[in-house]
N, C-alpha and C. Protein backbone atom coordinates (compact mmCIF):
# COMPACT_ATOMS: atom_id res chain seq x y z
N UNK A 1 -2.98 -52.00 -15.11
CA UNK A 1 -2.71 -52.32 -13.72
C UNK A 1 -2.01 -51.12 -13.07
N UNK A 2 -2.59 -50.70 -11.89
CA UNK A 2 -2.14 -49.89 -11.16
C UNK A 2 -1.24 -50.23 -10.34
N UNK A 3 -0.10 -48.99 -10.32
CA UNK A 3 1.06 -50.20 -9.53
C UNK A 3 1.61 -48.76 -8.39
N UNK A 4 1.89 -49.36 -7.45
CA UNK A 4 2.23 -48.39 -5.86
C UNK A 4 3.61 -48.55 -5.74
N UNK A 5 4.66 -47.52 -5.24
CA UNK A 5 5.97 -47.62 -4.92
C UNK A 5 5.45 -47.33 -3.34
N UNK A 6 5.58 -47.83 -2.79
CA UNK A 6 6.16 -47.67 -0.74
C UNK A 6 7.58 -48.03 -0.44
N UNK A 7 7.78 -46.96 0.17
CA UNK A 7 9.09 -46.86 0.89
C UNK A 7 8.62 -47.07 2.78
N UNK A 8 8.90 -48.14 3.24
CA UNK A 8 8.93 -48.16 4.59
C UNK A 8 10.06 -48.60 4.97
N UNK A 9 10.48 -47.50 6.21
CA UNK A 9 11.90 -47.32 6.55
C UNK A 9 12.62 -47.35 5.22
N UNK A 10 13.94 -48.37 5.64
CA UNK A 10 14.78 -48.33 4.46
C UNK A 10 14.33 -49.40 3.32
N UNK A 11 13.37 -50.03 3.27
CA UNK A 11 13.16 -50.75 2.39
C UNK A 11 11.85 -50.21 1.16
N UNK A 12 11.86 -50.76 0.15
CA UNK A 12 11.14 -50.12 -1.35
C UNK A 12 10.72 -51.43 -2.07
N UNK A 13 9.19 -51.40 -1.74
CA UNK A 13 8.76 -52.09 -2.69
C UNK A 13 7.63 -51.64 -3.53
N UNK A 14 7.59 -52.61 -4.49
CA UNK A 14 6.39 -51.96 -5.56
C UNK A 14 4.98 -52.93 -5.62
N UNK A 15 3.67 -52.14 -5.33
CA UNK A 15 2.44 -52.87 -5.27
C UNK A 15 1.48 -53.22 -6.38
N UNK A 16 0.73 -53.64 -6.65
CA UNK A 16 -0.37 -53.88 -7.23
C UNK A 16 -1.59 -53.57 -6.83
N UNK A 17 -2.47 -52.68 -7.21
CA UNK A 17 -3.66 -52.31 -6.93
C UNK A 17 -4.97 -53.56 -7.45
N UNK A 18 -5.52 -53.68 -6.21
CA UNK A 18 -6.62 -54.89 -6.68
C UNK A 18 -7.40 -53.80 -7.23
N UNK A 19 -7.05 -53.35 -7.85
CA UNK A 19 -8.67 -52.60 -9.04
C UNK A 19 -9.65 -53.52 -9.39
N UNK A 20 -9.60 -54.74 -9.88
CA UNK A 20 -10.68 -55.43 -10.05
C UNK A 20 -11.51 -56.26 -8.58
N UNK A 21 -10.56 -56.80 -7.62
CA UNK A 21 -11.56 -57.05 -6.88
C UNK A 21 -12.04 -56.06 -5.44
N UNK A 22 -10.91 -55.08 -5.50
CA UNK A 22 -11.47 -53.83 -4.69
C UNK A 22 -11.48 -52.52 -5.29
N UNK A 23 -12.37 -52.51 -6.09
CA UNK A 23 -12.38 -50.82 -6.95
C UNK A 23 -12.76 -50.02 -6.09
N UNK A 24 -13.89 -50.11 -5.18
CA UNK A 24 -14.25 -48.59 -4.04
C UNK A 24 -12.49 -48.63 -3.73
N UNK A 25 -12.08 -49.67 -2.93
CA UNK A 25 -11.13 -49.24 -1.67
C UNK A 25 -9.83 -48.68 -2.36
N UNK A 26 -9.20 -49.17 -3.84
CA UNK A 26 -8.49 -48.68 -4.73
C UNK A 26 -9.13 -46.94 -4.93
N UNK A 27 -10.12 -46.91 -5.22
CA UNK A 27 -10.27 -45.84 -5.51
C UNK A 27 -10.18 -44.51 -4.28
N UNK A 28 -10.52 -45.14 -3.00
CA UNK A 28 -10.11 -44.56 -1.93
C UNK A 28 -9.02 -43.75 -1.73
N UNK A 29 -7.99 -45.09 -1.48
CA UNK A 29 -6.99 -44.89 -0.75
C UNK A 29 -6.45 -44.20 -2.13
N UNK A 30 -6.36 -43.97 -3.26
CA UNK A 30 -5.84 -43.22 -4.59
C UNK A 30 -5.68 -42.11 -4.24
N UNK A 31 -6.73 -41.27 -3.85
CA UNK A 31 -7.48 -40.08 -3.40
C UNK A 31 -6.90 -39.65 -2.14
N UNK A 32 -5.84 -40.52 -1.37
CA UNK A 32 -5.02 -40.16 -0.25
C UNK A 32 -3.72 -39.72 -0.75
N UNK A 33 -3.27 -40.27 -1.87
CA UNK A 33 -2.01 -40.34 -2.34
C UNK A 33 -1.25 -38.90 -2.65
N UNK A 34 0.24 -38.63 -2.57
CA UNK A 34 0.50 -39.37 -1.34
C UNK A 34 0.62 -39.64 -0.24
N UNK A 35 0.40 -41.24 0.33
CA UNK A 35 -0.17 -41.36 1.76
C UNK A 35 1.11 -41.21 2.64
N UNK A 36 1.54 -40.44 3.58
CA UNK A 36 3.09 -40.62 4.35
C UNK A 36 2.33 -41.09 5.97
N UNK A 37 2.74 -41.34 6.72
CA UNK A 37 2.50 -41.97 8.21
C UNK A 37 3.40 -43.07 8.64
N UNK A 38 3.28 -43.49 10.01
CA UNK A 38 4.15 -44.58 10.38
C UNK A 38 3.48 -46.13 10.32
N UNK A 39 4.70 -46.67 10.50
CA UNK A 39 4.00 -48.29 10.54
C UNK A 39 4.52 -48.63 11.45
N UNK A 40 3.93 -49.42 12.38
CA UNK A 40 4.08 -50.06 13.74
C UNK A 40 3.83 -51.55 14.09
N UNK A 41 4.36 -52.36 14.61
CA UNK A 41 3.64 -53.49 14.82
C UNK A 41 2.24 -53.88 15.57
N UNK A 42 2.00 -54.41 14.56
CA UNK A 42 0.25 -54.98 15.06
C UNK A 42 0.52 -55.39 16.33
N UNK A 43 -0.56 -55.56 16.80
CA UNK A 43 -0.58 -55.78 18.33
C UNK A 43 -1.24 -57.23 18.56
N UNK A 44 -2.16 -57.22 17.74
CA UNK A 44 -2.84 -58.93 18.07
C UNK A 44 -3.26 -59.85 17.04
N UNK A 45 -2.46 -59.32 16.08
CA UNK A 45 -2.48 -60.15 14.46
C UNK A 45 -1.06 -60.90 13.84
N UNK A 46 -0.61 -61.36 15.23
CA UNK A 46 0.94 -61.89 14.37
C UNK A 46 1.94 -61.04 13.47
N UNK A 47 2.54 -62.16 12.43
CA UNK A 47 3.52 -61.08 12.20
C UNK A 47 2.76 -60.48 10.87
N UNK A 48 3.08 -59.15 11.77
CA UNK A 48 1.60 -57.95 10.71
C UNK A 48 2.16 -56.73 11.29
N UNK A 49 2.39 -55.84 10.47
CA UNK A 49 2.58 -54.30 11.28
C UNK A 49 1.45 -53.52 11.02
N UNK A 50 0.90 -52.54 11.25
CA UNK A 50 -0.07 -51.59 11.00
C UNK A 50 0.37 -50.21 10.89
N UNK A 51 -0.67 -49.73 10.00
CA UNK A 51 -0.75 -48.03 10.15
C UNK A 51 -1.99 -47.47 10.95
N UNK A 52 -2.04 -47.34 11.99
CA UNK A 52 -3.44 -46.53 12.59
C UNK A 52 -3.75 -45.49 11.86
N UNK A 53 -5.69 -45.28 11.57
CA UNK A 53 -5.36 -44.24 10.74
C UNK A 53 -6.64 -43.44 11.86
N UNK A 54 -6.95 -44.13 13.33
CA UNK A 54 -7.95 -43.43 13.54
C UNK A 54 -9.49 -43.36 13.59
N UNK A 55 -10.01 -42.07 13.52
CA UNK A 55 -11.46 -42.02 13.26
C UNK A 55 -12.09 -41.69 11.57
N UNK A 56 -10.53 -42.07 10.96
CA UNK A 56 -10.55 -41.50 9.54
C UNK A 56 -11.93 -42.27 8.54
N UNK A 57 -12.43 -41.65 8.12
CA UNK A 57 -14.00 -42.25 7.17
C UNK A 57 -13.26 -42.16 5.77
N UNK A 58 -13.16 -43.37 5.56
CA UNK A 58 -12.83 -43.37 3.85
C UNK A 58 -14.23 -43.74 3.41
N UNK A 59 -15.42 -43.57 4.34
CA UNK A 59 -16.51 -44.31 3.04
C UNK A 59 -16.65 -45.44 2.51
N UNK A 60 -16.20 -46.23 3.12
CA UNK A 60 -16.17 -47.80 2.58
C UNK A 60 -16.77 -48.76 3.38
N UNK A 61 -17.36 -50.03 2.94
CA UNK A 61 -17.65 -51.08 3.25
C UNK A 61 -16.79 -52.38 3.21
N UNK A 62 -17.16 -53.32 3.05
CA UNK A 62 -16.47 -54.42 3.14
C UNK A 62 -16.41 -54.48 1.70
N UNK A 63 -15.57 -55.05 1.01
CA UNK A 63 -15.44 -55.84 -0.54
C UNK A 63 -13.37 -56.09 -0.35
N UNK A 64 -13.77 -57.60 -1.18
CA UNK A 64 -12.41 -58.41 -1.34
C UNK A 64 -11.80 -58.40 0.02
N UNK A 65 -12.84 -59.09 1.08
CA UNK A 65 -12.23 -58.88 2.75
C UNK A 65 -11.69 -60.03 3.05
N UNK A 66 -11.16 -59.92 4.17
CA UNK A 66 -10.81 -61.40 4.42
C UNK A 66 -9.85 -61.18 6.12
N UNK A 67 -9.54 -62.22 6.79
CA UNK A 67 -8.90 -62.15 7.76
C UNK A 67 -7.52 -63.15 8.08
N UNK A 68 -7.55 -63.63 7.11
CA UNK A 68 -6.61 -64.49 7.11
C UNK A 68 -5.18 -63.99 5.55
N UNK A 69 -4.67 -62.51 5.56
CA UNK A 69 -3.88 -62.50 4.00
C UNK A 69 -2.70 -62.99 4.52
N UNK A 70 -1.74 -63.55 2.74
CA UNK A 70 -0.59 -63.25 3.21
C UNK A 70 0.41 -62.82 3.08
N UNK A 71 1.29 -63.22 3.38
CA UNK A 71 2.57 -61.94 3.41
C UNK A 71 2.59 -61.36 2.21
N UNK A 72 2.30 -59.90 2.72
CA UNK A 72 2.22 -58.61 1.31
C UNK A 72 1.14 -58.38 0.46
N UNK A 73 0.24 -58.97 1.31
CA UNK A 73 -1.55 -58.92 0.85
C UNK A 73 -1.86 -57.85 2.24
N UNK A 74 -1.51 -56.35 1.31
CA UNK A 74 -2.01 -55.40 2.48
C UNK A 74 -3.26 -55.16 2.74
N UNK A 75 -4.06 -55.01 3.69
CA UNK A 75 -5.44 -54.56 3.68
C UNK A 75 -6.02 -53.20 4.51
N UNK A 76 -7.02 -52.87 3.77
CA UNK A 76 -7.55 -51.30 4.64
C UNK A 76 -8.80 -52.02 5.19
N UNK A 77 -9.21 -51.74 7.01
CA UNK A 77 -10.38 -51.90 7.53
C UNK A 77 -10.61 -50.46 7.78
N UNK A 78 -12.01 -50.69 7.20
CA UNK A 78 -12.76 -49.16 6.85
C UNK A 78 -13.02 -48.59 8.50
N UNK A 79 -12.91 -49.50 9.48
CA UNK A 79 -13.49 -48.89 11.26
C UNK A 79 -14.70 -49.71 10.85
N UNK A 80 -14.93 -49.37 12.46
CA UNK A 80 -16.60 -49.89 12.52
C UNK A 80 -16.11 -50.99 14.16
N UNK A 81 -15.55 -51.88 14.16
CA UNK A 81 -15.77 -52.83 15.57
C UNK A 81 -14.20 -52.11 16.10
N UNK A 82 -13.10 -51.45 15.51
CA UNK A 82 -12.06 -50.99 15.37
C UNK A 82 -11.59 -49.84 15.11
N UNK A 83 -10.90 -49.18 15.38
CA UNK A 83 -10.16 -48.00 14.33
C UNK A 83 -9.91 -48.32 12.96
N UNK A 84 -9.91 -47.53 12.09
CA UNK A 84 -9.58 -47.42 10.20
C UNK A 84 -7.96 -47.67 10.85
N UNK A 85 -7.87 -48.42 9.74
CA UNK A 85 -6.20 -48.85 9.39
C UNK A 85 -5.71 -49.56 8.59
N UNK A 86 -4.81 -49.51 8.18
CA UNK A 86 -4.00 -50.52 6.93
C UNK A 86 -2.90 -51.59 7.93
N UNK A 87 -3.25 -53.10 7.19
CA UNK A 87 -2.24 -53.73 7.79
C UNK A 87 -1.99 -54.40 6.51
N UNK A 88 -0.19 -54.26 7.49
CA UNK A 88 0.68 -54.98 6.27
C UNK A 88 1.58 -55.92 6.77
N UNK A 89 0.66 -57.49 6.34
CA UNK A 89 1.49 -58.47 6.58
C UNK A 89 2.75 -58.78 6.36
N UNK A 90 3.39 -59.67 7.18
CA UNK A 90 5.01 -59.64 6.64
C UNK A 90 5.20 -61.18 6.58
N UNK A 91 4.34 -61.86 7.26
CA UNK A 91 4.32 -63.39 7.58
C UNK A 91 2.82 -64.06 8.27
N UNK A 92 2.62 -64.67 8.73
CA UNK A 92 1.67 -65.47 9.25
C UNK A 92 0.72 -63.69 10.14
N UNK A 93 -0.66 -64.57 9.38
CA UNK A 93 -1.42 -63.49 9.94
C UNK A 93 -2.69 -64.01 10.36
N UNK A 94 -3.18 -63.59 11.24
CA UNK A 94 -5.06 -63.67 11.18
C UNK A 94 -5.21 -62.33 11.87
N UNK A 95 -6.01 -61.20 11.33
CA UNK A 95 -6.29 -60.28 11.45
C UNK A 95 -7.13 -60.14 12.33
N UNK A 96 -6.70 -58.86 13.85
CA UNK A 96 -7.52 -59.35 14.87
C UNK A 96 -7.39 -57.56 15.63
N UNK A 97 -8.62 -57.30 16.36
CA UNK A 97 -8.24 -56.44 17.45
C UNK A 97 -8.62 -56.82 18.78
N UNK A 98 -8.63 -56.44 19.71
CA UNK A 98 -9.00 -56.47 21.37
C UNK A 98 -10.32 -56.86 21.38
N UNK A 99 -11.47 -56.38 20.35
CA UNK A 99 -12.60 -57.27 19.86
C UNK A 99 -12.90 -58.49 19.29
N UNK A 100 -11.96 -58.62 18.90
CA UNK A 100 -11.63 -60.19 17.98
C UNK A 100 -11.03 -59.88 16.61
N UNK A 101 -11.83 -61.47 15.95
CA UNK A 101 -11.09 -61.11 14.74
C UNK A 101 -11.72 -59.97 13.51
N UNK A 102 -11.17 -59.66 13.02
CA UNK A 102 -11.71 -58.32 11.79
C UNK A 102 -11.53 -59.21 10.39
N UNK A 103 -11.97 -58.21 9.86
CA UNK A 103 -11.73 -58.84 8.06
C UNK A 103 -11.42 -57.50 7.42
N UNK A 104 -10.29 -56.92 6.47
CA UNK A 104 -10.24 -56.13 6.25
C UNK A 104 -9.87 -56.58 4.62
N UNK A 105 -10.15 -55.28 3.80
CA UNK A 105 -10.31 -55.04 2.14
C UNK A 105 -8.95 -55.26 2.11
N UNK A 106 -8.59 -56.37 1.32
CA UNK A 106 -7.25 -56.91 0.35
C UNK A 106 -7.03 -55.59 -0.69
N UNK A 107 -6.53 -54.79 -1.10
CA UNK A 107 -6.33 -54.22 -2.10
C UNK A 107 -5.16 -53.85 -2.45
N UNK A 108 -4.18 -54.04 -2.01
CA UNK A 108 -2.92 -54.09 -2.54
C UNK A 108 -1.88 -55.32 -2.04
N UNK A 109 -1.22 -55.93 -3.10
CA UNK A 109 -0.29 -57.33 -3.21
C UNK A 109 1.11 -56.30 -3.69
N UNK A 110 1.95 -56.92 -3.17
CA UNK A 110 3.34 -56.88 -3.05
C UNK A 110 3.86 -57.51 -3.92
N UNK A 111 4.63 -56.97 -4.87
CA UNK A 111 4.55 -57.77 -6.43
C UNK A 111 6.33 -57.39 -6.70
N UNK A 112 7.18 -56.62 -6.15
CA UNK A 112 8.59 -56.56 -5.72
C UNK A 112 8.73 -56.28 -4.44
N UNK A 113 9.93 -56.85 -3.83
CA UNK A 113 10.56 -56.81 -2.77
C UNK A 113 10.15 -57.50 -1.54
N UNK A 114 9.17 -58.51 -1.94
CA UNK A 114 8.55 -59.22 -0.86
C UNK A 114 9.45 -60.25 -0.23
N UNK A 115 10.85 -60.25 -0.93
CA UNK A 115 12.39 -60.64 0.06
C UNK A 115 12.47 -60.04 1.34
N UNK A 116 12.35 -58.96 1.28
CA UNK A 116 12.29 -57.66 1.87
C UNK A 116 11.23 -57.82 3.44
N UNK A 117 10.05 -58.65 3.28
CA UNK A 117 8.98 -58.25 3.85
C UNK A 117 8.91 -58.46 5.76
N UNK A 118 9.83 -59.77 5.38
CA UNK A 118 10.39 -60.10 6.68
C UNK A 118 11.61 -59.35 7.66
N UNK A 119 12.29 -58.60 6.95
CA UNK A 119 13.46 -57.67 7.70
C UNK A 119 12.74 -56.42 7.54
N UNK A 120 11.28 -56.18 7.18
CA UNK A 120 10.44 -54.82 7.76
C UNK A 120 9.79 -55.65 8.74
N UNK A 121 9.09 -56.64 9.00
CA UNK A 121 8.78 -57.02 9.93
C UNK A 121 9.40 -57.23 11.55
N UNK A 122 10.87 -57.53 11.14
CA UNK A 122 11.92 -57.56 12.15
C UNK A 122 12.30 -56.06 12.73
N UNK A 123 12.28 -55.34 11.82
CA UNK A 123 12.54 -54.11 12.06
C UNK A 123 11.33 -53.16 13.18
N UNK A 124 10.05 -53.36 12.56
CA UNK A 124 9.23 -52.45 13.44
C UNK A 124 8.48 -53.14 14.81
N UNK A 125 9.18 -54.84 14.67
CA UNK A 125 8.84 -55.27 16.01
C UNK A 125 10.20 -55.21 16.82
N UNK A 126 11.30 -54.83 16.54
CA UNK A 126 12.54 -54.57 17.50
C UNK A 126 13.14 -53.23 17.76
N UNK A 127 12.42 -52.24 16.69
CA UNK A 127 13.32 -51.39 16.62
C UNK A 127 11.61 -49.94 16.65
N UNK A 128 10.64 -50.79 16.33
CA UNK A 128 10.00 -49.77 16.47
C UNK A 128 9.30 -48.88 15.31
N UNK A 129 8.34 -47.50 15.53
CA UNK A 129 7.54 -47.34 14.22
C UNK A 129 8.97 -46.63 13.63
N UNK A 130 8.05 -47.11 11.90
CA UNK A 130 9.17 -46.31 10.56
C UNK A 130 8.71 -45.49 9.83
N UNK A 131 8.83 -44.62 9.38
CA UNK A 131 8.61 -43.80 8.62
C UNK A 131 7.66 -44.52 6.91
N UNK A 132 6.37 -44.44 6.49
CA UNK A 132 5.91 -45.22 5.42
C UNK A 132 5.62 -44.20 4.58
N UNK A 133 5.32 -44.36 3.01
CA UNK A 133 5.27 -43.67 2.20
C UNK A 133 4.68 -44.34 0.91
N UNK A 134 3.47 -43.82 0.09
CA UNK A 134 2.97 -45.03 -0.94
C UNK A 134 2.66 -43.85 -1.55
N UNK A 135 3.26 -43.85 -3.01
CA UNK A 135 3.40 -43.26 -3.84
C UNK A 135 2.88 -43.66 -5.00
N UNK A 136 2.36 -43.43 -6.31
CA UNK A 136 2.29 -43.59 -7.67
C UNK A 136 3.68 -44.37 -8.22
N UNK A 137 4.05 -45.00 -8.74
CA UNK A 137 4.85 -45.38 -8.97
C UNK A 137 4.94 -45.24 -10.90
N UNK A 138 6.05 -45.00 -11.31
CA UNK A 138 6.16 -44.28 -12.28
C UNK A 138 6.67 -45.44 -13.26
């Protein structure tokens, strides 16, 4: 099992890589590592923050998608009706843009610090984007 350290803002938790039910998108986002950028609050997906990543092409399709994760069931949407981006639930979600709703690749679960998930959520909807960071975890 592949396991992720992220540091957003002041908080540190450690992930789980869905290797088995998302191997492309695991294998992707691997190949970014490590990933640094901000996280911001989602705009039309509840409590969910995001990373915009853009016109960025990771090469991917849909697998292990879904629109409904939850808290700390992060997901990458490859683009296509949207911009590429990672969202990371903190609480109640249905995954959505100005087009509607999306479905994006589950591939990483929050497996420490998901105490945590709700005072990052509080944080980048009051206070604004934080500094994110997903590392190998040792």
């Amino acid at each position: 099992m592949q396991r992720l350290k992220i540091i957003a803002g002041p908080f540190e938790f450690v992930a789980r890589m869905e290797d088995e039910m998302a191997p492309k998108t695991c294998a992707a986002f691997s190949r970014l590592l490590p990933f640094r950028n901000k996280i911001i609050q989602a705009r039309w997906s509840g409590e969910s923050a995001w990373i915009p990543l853009g016109d960025l092409d990771v090469g991917l399709g849909f697998e292990n998608h879904t629109s409904h994760p939850g808290a700390g069931q992060i997901l990458l949407y490859p683009g296509g009706y949207s911009e590429t981006e990672i969202l990371f639930p903190y609480g109640s979600t249905c995954f959505a843009s100005k087009m509607g709703q999306l479905a994006g690749n589950h591939f990483l679960t929050i497996i420490e610090g998901s105490e945590q998930l709700h005072d990052l959520g509080r944080l980048v909807l009051w206070e604004g984007a934080q500094d994110i960071l997903f590392t190998r975890a040792e």
